[in-house]
Protein backbone atom coordinates (compact mmCIF):
# COMPACT_ATOMS: atom_id res chain seq x y z
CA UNK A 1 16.75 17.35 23.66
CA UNK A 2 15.39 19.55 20.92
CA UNK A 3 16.71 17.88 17.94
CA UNK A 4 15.80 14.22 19.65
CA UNK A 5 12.47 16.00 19.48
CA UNK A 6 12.48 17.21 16.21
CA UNK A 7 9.66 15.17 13.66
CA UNK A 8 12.63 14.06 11.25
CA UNK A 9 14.20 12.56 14.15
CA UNK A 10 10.85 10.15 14.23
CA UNK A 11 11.44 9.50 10.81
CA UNK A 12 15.18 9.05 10.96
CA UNK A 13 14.30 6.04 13.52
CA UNK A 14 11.15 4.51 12.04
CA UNK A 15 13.09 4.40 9.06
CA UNK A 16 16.29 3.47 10.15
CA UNK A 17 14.18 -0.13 11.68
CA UNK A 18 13.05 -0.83 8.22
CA UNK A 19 16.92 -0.48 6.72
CA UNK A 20 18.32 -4.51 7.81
CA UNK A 21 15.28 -5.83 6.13
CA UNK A 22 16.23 -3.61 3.27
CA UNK A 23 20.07 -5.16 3.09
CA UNK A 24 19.06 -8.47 3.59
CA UNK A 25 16.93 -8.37 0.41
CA UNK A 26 19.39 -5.78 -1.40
CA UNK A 27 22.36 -8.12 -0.96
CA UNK A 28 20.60 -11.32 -1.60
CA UNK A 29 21.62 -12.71 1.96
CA UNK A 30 17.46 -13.95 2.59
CA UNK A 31 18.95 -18.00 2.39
CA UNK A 32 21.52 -17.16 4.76
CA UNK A 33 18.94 -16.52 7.34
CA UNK A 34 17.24 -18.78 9.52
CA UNK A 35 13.37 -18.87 8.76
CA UNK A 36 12.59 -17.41 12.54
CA UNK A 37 14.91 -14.48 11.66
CA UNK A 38 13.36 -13.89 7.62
CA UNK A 39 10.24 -13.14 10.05
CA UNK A 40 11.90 -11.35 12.63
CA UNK A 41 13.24 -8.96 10.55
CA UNK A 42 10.88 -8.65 7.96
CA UNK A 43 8.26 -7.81 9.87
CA UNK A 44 10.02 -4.93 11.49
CA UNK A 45 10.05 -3.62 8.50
CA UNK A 46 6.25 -3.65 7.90
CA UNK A 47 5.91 -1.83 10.88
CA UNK A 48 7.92 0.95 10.07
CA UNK A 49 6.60 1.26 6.43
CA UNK A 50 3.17 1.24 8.20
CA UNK A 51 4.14 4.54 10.17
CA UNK A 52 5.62 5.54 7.00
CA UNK A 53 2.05 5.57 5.07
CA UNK A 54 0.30 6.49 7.88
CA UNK A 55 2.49 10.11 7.79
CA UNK A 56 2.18 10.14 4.30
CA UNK A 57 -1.59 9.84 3.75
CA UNK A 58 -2.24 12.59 6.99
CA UNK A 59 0.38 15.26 4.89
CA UNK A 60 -1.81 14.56 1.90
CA UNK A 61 -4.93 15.67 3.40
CA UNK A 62 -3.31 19.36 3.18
CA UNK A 63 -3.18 19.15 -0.90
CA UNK A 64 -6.19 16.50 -1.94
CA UNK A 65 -9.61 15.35 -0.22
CA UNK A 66 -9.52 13.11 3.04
CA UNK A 67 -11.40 10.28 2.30
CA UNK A 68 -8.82 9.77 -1.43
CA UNK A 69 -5.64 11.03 0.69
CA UNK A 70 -6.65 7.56 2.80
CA UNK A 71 -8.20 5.04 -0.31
CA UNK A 72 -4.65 5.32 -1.67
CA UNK A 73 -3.50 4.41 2.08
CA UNK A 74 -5.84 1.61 1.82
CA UNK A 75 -4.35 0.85 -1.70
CA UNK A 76 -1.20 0.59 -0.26
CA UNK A 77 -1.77 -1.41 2.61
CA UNK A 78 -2.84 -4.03 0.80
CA UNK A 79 -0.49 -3.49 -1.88
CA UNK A 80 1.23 -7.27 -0.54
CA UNK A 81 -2.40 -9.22 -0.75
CA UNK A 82 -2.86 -8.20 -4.41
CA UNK A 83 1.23 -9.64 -5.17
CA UNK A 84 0.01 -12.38 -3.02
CA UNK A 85 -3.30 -13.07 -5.08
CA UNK A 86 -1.68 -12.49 -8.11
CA UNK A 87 1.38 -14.82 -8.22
CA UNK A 88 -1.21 -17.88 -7.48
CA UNK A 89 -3.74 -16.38 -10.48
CA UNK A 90 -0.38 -16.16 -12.67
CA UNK A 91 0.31 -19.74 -11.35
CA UNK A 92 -3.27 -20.76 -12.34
CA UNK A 93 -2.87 -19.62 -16.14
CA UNK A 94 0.68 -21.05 -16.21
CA UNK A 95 -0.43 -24.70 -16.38
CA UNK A 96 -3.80 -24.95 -17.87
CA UNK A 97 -6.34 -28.16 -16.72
CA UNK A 98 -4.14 -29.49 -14.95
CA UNK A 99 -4.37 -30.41 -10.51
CA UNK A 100 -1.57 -27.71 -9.79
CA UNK A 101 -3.62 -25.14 -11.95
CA UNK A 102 -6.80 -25.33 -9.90
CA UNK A 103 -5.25 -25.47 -6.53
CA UNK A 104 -3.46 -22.32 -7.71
CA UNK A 105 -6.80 -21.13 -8.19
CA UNK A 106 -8.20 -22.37 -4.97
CA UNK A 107 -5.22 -20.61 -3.16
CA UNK A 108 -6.21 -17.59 -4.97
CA UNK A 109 -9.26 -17.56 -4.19
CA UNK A 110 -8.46 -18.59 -0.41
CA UNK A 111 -6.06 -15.84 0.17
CA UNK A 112 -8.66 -13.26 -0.65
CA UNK A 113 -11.35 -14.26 1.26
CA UNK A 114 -9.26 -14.93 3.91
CA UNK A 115 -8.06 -11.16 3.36
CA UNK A 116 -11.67 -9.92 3.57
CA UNK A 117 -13.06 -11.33 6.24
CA UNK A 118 -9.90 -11.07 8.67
CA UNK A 119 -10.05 -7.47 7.40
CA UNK A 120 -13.66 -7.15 8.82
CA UNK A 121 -13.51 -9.99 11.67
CA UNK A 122 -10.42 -8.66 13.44
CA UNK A 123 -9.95 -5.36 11.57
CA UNK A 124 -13.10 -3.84 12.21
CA UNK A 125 -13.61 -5.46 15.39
CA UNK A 126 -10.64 -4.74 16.78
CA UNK A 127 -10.10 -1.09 16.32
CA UNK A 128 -13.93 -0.38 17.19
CA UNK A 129 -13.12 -2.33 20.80
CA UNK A 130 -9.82 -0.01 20.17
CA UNK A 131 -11.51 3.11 19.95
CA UNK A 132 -13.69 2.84 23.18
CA UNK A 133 -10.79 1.82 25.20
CA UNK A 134 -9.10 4.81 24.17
CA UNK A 135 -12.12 7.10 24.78
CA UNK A 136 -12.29 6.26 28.16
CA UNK A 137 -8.44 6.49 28.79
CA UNK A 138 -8.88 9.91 27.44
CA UNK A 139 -12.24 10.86 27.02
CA UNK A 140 -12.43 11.28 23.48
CA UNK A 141 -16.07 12.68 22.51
CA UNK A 142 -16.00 9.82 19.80
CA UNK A 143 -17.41 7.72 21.81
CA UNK A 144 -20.64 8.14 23.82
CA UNK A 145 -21.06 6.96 27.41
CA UNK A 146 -24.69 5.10 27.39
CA UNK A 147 -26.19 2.58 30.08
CA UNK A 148 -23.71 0.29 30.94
CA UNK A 149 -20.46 -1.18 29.35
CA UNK A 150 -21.96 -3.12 26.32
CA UNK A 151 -24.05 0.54 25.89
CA UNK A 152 -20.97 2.45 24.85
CA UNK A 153 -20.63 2.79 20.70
CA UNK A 154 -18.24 4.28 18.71
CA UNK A 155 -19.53 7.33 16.97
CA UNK A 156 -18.34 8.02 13.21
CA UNK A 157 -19.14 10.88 11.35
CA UNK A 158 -22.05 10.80 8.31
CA UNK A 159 -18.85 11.31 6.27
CA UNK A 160 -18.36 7.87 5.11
CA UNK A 161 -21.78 6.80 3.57
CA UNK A 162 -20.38 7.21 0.25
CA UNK A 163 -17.36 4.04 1.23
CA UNK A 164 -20.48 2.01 3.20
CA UNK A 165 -22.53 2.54 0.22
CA UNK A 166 -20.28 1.49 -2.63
CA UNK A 167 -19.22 -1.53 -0.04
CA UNK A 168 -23.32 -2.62 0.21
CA UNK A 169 -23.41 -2.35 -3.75
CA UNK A 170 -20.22 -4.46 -4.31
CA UNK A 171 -21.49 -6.68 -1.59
CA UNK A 172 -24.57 -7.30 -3.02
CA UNK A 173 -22.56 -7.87 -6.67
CA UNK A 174 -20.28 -10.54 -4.53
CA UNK A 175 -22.81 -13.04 -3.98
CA UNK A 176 -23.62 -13.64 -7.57
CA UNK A 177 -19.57 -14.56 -8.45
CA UNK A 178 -19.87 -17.85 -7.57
CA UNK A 179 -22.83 -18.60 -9.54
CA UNK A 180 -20.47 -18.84 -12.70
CA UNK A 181 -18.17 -21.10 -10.57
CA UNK A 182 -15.71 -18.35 -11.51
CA UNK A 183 -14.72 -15.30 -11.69
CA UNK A 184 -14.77 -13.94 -15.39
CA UNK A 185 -14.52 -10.47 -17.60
CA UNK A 186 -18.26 -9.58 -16.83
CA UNK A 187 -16.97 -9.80 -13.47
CA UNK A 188 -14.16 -7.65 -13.77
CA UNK A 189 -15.55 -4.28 -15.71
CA UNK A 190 -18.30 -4.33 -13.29
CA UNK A 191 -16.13 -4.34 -10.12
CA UNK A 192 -13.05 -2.80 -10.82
CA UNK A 193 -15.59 0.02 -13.03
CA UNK A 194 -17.66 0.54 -9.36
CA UNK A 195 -14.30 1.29 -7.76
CA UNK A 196 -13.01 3.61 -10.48
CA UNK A 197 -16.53 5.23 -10.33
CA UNK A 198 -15.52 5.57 -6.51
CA UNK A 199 -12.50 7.03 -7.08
CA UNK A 200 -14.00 9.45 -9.41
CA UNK A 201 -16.30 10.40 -6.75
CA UNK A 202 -14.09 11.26 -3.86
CA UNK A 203 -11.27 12.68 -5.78
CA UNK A 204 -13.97 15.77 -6.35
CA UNK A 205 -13.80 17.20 -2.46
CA UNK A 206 -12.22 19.95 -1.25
CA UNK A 207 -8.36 19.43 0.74
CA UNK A 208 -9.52 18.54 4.31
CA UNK A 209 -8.43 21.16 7.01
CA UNK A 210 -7.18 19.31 9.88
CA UNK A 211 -4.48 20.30 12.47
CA UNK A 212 -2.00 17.36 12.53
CA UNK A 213 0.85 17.60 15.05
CA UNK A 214 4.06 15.51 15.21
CA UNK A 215 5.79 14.40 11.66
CA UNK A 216 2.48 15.40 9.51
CA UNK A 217 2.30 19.18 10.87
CA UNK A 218 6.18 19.33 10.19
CA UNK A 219 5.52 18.27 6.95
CA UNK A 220 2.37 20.45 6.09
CA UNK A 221 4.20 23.47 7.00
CA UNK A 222 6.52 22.76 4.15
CA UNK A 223 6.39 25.45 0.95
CA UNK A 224 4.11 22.74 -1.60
CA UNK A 225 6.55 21.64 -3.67
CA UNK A 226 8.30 20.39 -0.96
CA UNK A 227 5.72 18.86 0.49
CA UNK A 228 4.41 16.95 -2.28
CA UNK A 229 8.16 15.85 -3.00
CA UNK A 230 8.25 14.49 1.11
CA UNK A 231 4.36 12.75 0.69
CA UNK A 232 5.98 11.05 -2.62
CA UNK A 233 9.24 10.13 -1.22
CA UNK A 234 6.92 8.53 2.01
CA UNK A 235 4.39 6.49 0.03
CA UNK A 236 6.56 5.29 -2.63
CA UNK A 237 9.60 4.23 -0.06
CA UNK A 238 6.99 2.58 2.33
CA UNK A 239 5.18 0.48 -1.10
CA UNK A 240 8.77 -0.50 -1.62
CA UNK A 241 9.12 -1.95 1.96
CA UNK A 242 5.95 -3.53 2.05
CA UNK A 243 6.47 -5.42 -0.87
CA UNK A 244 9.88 -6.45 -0.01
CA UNK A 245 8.72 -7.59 3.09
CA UNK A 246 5.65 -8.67 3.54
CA UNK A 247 5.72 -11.48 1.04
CA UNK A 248 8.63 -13.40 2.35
CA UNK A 249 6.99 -12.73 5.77
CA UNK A 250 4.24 -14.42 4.88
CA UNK A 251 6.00 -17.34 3.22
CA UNK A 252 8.21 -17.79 6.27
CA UNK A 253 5.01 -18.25 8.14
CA UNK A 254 3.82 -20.78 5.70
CA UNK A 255 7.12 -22.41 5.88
CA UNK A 256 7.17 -22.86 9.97
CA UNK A 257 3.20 -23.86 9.68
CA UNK A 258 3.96 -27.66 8.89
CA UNK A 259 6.59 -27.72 11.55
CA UNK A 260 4.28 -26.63 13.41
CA UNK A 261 1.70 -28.96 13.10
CA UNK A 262 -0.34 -26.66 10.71
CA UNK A 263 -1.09 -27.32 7.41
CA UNK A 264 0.22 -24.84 4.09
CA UNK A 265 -3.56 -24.51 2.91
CA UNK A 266 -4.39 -22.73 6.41
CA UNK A 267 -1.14 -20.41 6.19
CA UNK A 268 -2.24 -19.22 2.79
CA UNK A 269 -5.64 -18.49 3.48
CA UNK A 270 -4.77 -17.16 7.30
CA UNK A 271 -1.72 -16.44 8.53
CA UNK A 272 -0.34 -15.03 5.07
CA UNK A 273 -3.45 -12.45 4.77
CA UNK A 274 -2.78 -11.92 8.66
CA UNK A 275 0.48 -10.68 8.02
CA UNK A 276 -0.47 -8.80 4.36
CA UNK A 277 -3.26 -6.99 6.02
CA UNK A 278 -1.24 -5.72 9.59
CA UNK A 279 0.29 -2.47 7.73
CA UNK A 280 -3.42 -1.21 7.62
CA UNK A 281 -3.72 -2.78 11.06
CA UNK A 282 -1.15 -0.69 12.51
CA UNK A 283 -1.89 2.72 10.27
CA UNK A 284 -5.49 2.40 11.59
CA UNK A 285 -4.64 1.80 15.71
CA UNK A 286 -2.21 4.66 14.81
CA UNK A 287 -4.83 7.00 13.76
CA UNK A 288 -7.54 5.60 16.69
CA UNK A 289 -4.66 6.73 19.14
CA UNK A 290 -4.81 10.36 17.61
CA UNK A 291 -8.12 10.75 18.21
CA UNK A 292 -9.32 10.31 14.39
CA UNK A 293 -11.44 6.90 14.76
CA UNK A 294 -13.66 8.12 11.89
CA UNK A 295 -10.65 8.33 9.59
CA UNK A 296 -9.21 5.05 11.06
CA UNK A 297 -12.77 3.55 10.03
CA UNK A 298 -12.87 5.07 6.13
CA UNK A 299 -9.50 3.64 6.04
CA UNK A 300 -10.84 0.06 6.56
CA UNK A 301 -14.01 0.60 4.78
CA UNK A 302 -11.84 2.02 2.06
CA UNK A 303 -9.43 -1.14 2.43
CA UNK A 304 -12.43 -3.53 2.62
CA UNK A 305 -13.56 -1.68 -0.50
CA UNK A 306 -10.77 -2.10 -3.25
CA UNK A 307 -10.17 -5.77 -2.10
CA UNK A 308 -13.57 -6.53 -2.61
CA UNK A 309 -13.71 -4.90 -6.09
CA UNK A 310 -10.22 -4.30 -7.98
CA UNK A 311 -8.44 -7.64 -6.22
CA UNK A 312 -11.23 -10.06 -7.29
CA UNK A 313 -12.16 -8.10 -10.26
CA UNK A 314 -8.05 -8.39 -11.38
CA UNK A 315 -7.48 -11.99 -10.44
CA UNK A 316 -8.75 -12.83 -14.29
CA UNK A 317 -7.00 -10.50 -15.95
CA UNK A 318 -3.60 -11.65 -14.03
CA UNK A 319 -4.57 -15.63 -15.27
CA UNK A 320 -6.15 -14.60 -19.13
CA UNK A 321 -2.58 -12.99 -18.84
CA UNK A 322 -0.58 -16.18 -17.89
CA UNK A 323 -3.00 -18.26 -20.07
CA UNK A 324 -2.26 -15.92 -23.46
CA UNK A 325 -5.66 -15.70 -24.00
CA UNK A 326 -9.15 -14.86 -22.08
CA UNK A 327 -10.59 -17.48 -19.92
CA UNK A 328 -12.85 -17.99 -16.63
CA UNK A 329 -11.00 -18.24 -13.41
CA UNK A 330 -12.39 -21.01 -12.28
CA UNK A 331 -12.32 -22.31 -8.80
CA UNK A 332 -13.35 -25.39 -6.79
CA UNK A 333 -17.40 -25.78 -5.10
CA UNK A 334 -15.87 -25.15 -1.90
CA UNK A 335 -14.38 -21.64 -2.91
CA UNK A 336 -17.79 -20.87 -3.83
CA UNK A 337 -18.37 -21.41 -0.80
CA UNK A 338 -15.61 -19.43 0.91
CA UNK A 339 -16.72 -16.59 -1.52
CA UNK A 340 -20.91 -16.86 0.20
CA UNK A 341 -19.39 -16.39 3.46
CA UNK A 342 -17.03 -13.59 3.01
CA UNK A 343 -20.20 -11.90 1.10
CA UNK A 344 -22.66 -12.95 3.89
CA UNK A 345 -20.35 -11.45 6.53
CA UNK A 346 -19.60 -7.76 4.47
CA UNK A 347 -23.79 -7.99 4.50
CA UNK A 348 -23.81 -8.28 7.73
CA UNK A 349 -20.84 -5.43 8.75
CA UNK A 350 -22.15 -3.38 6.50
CA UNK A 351 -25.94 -3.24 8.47
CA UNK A 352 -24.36 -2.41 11.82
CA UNK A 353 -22.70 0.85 10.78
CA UNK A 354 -26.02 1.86 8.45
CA UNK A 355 -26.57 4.62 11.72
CA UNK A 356 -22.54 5.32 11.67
CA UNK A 357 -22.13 3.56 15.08
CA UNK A 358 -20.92 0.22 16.22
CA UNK A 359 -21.10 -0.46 19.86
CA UNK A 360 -18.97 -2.85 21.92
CA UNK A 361 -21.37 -5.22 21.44
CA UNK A 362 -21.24 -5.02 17.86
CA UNK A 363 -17.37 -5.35 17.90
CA UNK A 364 -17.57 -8.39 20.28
CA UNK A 365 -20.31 -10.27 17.86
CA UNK A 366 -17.99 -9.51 14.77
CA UNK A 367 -15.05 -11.00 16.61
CA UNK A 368 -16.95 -13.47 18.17
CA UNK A 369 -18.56 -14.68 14.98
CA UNK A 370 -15.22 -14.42 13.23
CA UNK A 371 -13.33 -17.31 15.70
CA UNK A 372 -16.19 -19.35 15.54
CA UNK A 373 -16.44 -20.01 11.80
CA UNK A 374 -13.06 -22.24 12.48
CA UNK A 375 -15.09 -24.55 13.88
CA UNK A 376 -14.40 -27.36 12.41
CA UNK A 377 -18.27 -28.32 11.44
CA UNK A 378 -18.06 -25.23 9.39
CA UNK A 379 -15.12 -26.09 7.13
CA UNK A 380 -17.12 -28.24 4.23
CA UNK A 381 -19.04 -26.42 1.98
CA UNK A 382 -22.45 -27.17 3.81
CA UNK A 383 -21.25 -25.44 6.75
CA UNK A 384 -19.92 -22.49 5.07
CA UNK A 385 -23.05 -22.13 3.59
CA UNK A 386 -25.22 -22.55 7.01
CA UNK A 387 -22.59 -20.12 7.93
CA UNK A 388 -23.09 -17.78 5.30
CA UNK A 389 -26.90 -17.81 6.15
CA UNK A 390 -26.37 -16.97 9.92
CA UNK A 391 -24.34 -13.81 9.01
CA UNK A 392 -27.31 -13.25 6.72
CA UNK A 393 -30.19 -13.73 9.06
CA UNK A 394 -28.16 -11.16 11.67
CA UNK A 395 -27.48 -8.81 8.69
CA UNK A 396 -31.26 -8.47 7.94
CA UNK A 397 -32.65 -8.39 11.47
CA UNK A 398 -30.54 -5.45 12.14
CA UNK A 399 -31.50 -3.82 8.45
CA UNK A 400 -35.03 -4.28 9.15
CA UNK A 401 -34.63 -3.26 13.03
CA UNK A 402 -32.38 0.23 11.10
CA UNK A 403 -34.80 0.37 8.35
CA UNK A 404 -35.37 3.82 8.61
CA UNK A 405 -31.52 4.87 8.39
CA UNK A 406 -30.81 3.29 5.21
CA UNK A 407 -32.45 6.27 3.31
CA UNK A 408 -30.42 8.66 5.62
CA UNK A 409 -27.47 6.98 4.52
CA UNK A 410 -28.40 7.10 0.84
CA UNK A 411 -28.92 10.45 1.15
CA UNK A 412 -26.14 11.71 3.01
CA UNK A 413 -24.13 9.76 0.33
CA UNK A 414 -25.46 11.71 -2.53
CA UNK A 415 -25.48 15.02 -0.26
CA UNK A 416 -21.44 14.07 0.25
CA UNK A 417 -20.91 13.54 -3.47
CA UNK A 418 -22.90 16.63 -4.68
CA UNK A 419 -20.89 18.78 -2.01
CA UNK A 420 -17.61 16.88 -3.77
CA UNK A 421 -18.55 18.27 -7.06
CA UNK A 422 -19.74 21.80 -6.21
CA UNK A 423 -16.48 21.82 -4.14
CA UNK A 424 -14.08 21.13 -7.04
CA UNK A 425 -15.92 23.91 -9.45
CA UNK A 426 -15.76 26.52 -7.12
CA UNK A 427 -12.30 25.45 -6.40
């Protein structure tokens, strides 16, 4: 019973699900597959690479700060959305003014958005909602018990005001993209430079000292070299899964859609994100679970983050690229469109955690608002925009009704960064 209780035995197992998918793809038998199995199997294997980088990220904390140990989690995560995004960008620049080249675009754009705001609409949402039910299984102090069951919030610590802040700045940045009707170089310095200047920021803290149990303590109480040889092995090997896997995944859902009754466009822009995005999905329930719902949330904050910055910001360099020269990514009035909305709604997400709560309520009227938008009335580019300004009118009645927090969070930000830098020179 010992050694079944040993942490490499959890290891040995988690990675020992992700192995067929790693055969299949190794031995070029994917055809010889039916497309129910090609999702079957793949998918087992993103959820074993997602335990994988969960472990991996938690070890890290012992040798580099928290919040970078989990951006390159987030990275990671999403690792399949940016192969996703960029193989229809590449597909954009490969056939110049032409129909195929702009629907490429389109889908390029589509995919992303859809990304972002599943990311927010069900990510954020749904571990929040997560988190509370978990408290009161357990009775986690996360969460505080208030008047009644809509009362009870999720509590997260001051911690991540420098990830809400960078997200309200790129945010902001978002909703003047479409005013170009593309996305073009200007574009990309000034997002992908605001995440790089993000990176720069966090990378500055001090190793977080946190007790982990299970496969990260085993791993921790490794001599360094070791353990930064194990955190390598675990990121890198669970990178290589997900983008094995989650791409043909995807692409079998696509391919059942139509026989289905449900058309390719949709897949791309929902199901095919859906699947991309449930690695984070499952790191972040996996962290909720242990008790670390403030971590789970910089992880999606984080995630939200470098989608919202380096994926759009890279989508023109990926088609100048395929074009052999520079050029505007250009994409349809309807993407625009797609691109308000997704802004409108990080607006709006980004108000209800200015006080570093987010109640059940909360959750429920992200989810809630989320579903609805597939209304059909709100699938031409008026109603995306009447969309767009609902999420905006809820984003500033909170901000005025929190007015007073947004210089708190401002100044815990810089307070954060400052205590980043003074940590690294006494270190």
């Amino acid at each position: 019973m010992g050694k079944l209780r040993h942490p490499l035995t959890a290891v040995a197992l988690v990675v020992a699900i992700t192995v067929p998918w790693l055969l299949v793809r190794l031995t070029d038998a994917v055809d010889a597959l039916s497309t129910v199995a090609v999702i079957a199997t793949s998918g087992v294997a993103v959820l074993g690479a997602a335990f994988i980088l969960t472990w991996a990220a938690e070890t890290a904390e012992a040798d580099v700060p928290r919040a970078f140990a989990l951006a390159v989690l987030a990275i990671i995560a999403v690792t399949p959305e940016y192969a996703v995004d960029a193989l229809y960008a590449w597909e954009a620049g490969a056939a110049p003014g032409t129909p195929a080249s702009m629907a490429a675009a389109d889908l390029a754009v589509a995919n992303m958005t859809g990304a972002n705001r599943i990311l927010i609409g069900l990510g954020w949402a749904g571990i929040a909602l997560y988190a509370v039910y978990r408290a009161r299984q357990t009775e986690h102090s996360s969460v505080e018990e208030r008047e009644g069951f809509l009362a009870d919030a999720v509590e997260l610590d001051p911690r991540i005001s420098i990830e809400l802040l960078f997200l309200g700045v790129a945010t902001v940045y978002a909703f003047l993209i479409p005013v170009n009707g593309g996305i073009d170089a200007v574009d990309a310095v000034f997002l992908v430079g605001l995440y790089c200047t993000y990176i720069f920021v966090i990378i500055r803290g001090e190793p977080t000292e946190h007790d982990h149990i299970g496969v990260p303590g085993y791993l921790q109480g490794l001599a360094r070299p070791r353990r930064l040889t194990a955190i390598l092995l675990l990121f890198v090997y669970s990178a290589a899964i997900i983008l094995l896997a989650v791409k043909p995944f995807a692409k079998g859902l696509e391919v059942l859609g139509p026989r289905l009754g449900v058309s390719s466009f949709f897949m791309i822009q929902w199901v095919a994100p859906l699947a991309s995005e449930s690695p984070e999905f499952i790191a972040t329930a996996y962290l909720v679970n242990k008790a670390r719902t403030t971590a789970s949330f910089n992880a999606l904050i984080s995630s939200k983050l470098n989608q919202w910055t380096l994926l759009i910001g890279t989508l023109v360099v990926v088609y100048s690229i395929s074009l052999g020269h520079y050029d505007m990514l250009s994409f349809s009035q309807k993407q625009a469109g797609e691109i308000w909305l997704t802004a409108a709604q990080s607006f709006f997400a980004v108000t209800l955690l200015i006080n570093f709560t987010i109640s059940v309520r909360e959750a429920l009227l992200l989810l809630g608002l989320f579903l609805a938008q597939f209304y059909p009335t709100f699938q031409s580019y008026e109603g995306l925009l009447a969309y767009s300004a609902l999420y905006l009118l809820l984003g500033l009645a909170v901000l005025v009704k929190r007015r007073r927090q947004l210089p708190v969070l401002v100044r815990t930000a810089r307070r954060e960064a400052t205590a980043s830098g003074e940590g690294t020179s006494e270190h």
